[in-house]
Protein backbone atom coordinates (compact mmCIF):
# COMPACT_ATOMS: atom_id res chain seq x y z
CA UNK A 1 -1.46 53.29 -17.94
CA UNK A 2 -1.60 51.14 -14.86
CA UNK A 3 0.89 48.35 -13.76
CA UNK A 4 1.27 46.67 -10.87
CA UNK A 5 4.28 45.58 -8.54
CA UNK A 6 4.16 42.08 -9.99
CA UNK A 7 4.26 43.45 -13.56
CA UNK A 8 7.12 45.79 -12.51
CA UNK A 9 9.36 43.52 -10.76
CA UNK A 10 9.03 40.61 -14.19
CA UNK A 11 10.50 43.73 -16.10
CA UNK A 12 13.28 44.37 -13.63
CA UNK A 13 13.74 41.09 -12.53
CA UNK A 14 13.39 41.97 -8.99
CA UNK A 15 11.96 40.38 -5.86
CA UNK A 16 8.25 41.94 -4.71
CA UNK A 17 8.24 42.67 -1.12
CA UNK A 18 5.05 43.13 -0.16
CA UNK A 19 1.11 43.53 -1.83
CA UNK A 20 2.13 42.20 -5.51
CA UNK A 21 -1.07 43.65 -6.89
CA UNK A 22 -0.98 47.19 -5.84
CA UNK A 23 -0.95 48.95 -8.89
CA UNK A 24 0.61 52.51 -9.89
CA UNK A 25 -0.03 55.06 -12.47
CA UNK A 26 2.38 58.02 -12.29
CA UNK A 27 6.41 58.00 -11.32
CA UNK A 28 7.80 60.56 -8.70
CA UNK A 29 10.61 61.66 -6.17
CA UNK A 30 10.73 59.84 -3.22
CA UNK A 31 9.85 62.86 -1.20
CA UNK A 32 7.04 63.46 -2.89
CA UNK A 33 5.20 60.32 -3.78
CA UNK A 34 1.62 59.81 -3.41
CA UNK A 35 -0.69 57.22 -3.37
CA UNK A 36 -0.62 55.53 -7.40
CA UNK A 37 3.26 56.55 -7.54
CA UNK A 38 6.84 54.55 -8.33
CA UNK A 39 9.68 56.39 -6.43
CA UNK A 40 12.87 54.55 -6.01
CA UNK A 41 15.83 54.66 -3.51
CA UNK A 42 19.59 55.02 -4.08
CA UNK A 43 21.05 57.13 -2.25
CA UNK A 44 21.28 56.36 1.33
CA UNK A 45 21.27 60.23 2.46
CA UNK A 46 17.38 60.16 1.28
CA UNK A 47 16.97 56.49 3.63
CA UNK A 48 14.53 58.33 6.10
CA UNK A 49 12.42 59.16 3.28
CA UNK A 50 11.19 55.88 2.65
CA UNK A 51 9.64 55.78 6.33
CA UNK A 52 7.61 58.89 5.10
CA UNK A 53 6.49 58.66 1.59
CA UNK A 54 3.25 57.99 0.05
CA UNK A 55 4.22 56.36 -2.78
CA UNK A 56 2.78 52.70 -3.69
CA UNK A 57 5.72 51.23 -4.85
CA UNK A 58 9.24 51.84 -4.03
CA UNK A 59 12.29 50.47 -6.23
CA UNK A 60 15.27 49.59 -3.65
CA UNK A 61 18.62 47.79 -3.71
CA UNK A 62 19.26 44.13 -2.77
CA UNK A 63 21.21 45.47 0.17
CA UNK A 64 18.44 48.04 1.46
CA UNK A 65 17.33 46.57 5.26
CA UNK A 66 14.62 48.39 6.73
CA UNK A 67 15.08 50.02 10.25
CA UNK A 68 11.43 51.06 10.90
CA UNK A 69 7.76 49.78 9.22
CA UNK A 70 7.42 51.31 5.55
CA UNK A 71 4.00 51.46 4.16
CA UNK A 72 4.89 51.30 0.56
CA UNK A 73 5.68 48.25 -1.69
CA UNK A 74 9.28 47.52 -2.13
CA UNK A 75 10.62 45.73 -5.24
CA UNK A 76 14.12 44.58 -4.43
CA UNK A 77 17.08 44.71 -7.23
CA UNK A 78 20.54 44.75 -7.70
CA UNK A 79 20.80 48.33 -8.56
CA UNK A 80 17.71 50.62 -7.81
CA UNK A 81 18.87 53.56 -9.91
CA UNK A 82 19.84 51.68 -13.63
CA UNK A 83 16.46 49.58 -12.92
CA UNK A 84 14.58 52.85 -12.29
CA UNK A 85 16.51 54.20 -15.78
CA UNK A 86 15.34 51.12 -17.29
CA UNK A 87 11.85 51.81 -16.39
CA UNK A 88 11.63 55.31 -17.33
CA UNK A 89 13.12 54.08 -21.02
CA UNK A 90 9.84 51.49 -21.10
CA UNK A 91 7.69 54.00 -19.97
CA UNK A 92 8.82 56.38 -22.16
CA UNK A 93 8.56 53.79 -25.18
CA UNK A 94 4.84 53.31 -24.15
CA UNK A 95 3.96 57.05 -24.11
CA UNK A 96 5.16 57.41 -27.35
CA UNK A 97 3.29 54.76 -28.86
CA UNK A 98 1.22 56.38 -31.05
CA UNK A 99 0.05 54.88 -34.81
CA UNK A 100 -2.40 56.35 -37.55
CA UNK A 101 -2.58 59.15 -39.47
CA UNK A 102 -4.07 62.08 -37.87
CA UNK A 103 -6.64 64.82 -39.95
CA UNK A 104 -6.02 67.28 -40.98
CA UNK A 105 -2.44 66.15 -42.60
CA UNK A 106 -1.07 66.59 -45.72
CA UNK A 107 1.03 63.61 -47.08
CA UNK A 108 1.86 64.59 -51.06
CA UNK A 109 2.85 62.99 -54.22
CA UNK A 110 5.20 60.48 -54.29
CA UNK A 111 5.44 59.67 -50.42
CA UNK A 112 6.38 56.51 -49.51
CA UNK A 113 5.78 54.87 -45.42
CA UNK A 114 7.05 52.38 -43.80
CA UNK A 115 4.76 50.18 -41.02
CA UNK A 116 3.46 51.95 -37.91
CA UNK A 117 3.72 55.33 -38.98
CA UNK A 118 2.04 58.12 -37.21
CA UNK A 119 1.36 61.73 -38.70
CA UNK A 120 -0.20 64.00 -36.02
CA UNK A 121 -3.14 66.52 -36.99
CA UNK A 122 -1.81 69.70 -39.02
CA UNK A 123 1.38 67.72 -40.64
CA UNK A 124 2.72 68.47 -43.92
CA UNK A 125 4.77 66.26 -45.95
CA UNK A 126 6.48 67.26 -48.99
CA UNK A 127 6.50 65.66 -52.90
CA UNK A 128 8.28 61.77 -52.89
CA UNK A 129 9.73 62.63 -49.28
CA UNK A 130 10.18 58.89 -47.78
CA UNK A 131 10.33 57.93 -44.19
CA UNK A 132 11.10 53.95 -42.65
CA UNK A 133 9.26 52.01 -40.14
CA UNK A 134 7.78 53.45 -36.51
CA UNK A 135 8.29 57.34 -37.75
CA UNK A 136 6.69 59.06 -35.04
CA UNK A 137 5.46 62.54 -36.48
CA UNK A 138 3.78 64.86 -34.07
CA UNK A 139 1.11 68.01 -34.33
CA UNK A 140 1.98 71.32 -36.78
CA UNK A 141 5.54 69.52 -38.14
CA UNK A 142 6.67 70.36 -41.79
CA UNK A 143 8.96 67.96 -43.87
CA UNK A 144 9.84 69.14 -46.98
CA UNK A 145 10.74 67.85 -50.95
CA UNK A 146 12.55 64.54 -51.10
CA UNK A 147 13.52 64.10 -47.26
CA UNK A 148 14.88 60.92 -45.82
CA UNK A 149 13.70 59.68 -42.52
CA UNK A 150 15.20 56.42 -40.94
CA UNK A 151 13.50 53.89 -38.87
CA UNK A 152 11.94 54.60 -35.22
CA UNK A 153 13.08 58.18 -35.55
CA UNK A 154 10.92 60.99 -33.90
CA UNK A 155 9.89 64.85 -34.30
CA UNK A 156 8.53 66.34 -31.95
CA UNK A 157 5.28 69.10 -32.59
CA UNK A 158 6.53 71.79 -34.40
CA UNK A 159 9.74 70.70 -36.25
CA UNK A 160 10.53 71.70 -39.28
CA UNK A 161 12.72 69.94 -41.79
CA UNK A 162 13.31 71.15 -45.52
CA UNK A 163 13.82 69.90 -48.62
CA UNK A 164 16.80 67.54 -49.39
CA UNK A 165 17.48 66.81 -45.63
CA UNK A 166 18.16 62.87 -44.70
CA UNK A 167 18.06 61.95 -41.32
CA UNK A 168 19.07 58.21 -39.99
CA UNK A 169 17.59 55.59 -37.93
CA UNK A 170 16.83 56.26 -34.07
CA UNK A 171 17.37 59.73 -34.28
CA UNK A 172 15.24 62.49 -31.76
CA UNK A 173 14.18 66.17 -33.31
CA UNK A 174 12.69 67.93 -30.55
CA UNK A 175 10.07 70.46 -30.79
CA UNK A 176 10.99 73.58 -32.66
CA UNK A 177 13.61 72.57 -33.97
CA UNK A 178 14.85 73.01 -37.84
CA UNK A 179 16.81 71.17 -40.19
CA UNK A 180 18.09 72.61 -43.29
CA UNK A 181 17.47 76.54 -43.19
CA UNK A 182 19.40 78.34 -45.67
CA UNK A 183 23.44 78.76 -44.71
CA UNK A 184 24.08 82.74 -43.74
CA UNK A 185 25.87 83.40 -47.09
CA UNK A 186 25.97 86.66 -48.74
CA UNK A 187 28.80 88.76 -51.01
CA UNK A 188 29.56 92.08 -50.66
CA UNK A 189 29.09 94.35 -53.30
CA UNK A 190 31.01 98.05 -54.10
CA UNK A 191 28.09 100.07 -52.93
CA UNK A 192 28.25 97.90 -49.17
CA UNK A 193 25.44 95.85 -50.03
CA UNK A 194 25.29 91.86 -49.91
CA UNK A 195 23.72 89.33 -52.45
CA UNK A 196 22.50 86.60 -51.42
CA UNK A 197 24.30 83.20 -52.21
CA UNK A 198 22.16 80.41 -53.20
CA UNK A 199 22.42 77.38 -50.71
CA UNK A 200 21.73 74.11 -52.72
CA UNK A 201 23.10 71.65 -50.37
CA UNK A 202 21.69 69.83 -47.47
CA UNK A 203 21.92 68.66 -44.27
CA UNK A 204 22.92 65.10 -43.47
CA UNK A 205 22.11 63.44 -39.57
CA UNK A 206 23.68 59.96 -39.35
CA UNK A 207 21.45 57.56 -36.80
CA UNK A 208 21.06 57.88 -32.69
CA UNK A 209 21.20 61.40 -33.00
CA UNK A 210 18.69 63.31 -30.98
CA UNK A 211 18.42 67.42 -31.50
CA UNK A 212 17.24 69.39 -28.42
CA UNK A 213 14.31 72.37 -29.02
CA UNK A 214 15.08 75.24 -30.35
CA UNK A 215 18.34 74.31 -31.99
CA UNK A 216 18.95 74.94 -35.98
CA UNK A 217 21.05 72.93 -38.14
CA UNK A 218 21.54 74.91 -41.50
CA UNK A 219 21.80 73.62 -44.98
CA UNK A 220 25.45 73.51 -46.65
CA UNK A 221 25.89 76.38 -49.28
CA UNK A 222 27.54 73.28 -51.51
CA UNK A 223 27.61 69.42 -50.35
CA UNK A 224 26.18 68.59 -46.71
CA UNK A 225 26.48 69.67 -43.31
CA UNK A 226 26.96 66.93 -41.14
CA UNK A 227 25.94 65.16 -37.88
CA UNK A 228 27.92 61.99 -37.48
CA UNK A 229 26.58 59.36 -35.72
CA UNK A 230 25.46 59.45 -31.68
CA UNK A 231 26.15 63.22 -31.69
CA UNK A 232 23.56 64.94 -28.76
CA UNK A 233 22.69 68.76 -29.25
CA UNK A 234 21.13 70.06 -26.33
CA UNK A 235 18.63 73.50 -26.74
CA UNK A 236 18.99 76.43 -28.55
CA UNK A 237 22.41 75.94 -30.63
CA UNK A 238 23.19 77.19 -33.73
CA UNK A 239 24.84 74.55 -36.33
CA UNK A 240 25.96 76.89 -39.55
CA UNK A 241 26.71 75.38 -42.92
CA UNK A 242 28.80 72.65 -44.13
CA UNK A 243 29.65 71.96 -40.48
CA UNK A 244 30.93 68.53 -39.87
CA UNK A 245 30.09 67.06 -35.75
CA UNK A 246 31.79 64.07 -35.22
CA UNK A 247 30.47 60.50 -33.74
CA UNK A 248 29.40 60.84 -30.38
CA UNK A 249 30.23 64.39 -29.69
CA UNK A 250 27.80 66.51 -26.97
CA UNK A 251 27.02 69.95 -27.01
CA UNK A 252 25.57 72.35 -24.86
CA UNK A 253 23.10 75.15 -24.99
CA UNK A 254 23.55 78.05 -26.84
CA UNK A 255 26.98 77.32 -28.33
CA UNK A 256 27.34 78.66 -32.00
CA UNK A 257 29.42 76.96 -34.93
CA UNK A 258 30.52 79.15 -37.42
CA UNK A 259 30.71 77.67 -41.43
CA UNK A 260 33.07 75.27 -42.48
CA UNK A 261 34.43 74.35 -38.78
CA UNK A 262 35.10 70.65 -38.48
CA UNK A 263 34.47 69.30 -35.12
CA UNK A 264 35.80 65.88 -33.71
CA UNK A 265 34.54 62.38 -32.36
CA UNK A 266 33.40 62.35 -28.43
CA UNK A 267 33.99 65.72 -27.97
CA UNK A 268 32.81 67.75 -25.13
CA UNK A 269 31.51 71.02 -25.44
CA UNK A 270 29.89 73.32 -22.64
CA UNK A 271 27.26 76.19 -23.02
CA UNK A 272 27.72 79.35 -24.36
CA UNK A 273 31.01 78.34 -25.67
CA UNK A 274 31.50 80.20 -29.47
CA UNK A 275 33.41 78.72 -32.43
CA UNK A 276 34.76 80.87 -35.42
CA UNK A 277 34.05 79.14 -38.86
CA UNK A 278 37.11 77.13 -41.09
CA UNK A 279 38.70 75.86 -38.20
CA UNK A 280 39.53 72.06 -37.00
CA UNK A 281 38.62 70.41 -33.72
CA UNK A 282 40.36 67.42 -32.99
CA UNK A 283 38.74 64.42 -30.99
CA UNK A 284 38.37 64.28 -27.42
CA UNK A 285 38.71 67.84 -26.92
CA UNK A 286 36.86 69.25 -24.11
CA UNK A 287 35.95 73.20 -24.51
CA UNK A 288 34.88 74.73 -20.90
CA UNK A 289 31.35 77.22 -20.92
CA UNK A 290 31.73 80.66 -22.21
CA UNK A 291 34.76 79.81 -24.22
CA UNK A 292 35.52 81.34 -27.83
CA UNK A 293 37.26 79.74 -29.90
CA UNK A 294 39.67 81.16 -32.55
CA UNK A 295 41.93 79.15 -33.96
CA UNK A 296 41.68 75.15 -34.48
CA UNK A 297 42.36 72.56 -31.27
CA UNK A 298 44.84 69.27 -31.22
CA UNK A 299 42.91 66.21 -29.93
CA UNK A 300 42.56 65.43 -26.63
CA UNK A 301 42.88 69.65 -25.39
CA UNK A 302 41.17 71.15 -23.18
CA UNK A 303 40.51 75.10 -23.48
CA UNK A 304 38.64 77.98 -21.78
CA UNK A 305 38.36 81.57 -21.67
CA UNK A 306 37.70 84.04 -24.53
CA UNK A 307 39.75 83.92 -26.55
CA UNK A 308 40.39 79.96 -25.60
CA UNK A 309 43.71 78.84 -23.35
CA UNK A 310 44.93 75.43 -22.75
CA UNK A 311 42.62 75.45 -19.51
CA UNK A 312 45.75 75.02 -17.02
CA UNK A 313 47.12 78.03 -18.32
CA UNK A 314 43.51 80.01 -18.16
CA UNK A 315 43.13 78.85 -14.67
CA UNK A 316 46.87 80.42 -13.52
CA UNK A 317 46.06 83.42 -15.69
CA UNK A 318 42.80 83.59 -13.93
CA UNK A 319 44.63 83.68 -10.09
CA UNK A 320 46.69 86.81 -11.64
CA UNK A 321 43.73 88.44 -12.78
CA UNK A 322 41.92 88.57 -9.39
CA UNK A 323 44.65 90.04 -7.80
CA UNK A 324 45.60 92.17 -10.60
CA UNK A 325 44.60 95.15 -8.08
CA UNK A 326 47.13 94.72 -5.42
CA UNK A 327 50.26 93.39 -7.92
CA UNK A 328 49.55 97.56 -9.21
CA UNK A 329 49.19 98.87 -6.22
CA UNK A 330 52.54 96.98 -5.06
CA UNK A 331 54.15 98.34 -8.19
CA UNK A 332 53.41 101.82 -7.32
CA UNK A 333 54.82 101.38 -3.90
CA UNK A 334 57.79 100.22 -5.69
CA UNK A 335 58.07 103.30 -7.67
CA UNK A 336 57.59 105.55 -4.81
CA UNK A 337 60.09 103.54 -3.33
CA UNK A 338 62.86 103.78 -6.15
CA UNK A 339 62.13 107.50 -6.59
């Protein structure tokens, strides 16, 4: 899609300085614009780039006062870098315009649409499954039995969502992702073998939730698992089942959350970090990368290490440790010294 200066400056009510027709195609770093490109400018330390770059059209503050002759257009604003966000969010909105339903699909008995949908090629949805207005579906995705899907909400190609699940309005499923696998539940019998438990709940996503690749969200074994409202779940984590995220908590990559474990509102939690199941996370607690958690967390802590410490007392710990080598070596001396 093309746009021109003009077009971009009535979005981000900003002043054109320069050809108001030259149009662009593509966005890029400063450093590396080309001809047809948006950049933008910030950051002062990148100033002499601006003297350099091939880029058509270049966002820049209000304040910005050229030193030498720039080539590009410049479309002055009050804040370069938010109006820059802004336009990525349109452009972003545009790409994913898509409408229509796609062959070969599958949509079954009982499915009900709202306006605007669109199904991409090799879709399957499952018996009286119903999904709102502006779904955006995408290539090879599978939504199960009786599934729930709120307004403007996306899935990328490839998810997978089973039966029972009900996901909210505004919500992002990236690709690869799955909702509602079976809980890891299994008794152990006399002989050392395990029987499987049957997992009959489901998995409940409240809206503005978005779910990076890779990342599974399993089915409770009884009731729901939950993802409260604005939670963000980067790549590759593992949500177990009849775990309960609260509103507006982020997690990294590859963190794992054991069954049962209740997790607060605007939490913060890094990558790697591992959390045993039928514990309680207050709100506002912030768990450091790596961590493990054992045991549950007051609001407002902040922990690290494995197993977790209150992270001032990790850090003092972690002084000790490095020079664990000389505090024995100084002991010995002692020793010597005393015998």
């Amino acid at each position: 899609m093309k746009i021109t200066a003009e077009q971009i400056a009535g979005l981000l009510e900003g002043e054109v300085v320069g050809d108001a027709t030259v149009e662009v195609s593509q966005l890029a770093k400063i450093e590396e614009g080309v001809p047809g490109t948006l950049s933008f400018l910030s950051n002062p330390k990148y100033n002499n780039y601006i003297y350099s770059t091939q880029a058509s059209i270049v966002i820049v503050n209000n304040s910005f006062v050229p030193e030498h002759r720039i080539n590009a257009t410049l479309i002055k604003v009050e804040d370069a870098y938010k109006s820059f966000s802004k336009l990525l969010e349109y452009y972003n909105q545009v790409k994913l315009m898509k409408s229509g339903i796609e062959q070969p699909s599958v949509i079954s008995e009982g499915v009900t649409y709202g306006e605007d949908l669109y199904l991409g090629s090799f879709s399957y949805i499952g018996k009286n499954s119903r999904l709102g207005n502006n779904v955006k579906i995408y290539p090879n995705s599978f939504i199960g039995d009786n599934v729930v899907i709120g307004d403007n909400t996306v899935l990328f190609a490839g998810a997978r969502v089973y039966s029972e699940t009900i996901i909210g309005n505004n919500c992002t499923i990236h690709s690869g992702t799955i909702i509602g696998s079976d809980g890891f539940g299994f008794a152990p019998g006399e002989d050392g073998s395990f029987t499987k438990i049957p997992q009959i709940g489901n998995v409940v996503i409240e809206d503005d939730v978005e779910i990076g690749a890779g990342t599974t969200v399993d089915r409770a074994t009884l009731g729901s698992t939950r993802i409260r409202k604005g939670v963000k779940l980067d790549n590759q984590i593992q949500i177990a089942h009849n775990v309960e995220i609260g509103e507006h908590t982020v997690i990294a990559s590859q963190t794992g959350v054991a069954g049962s474990t209740k997790i607060g509102r605007y939490c913060m939690i890094g990558g790697q970090v591992g959390i045993v199941g039928h514990i309680t996370i207050g709100d506002n607690v912030k768990i450091q990368a790596q961590s493990g958690v054992s045991k549950s967390l007051e609001n407002n802590e902040t922990v690290q290490g494995s197993p977790s410490l209150n992270q001032s007392d990790f850090l003092k710990s972690y002084i000790h440790f490095r020079n664990f080598p000389k505090i024995v070596h100084d002991i010995e001396e002692i020793k010597k010294s005393i015998k």
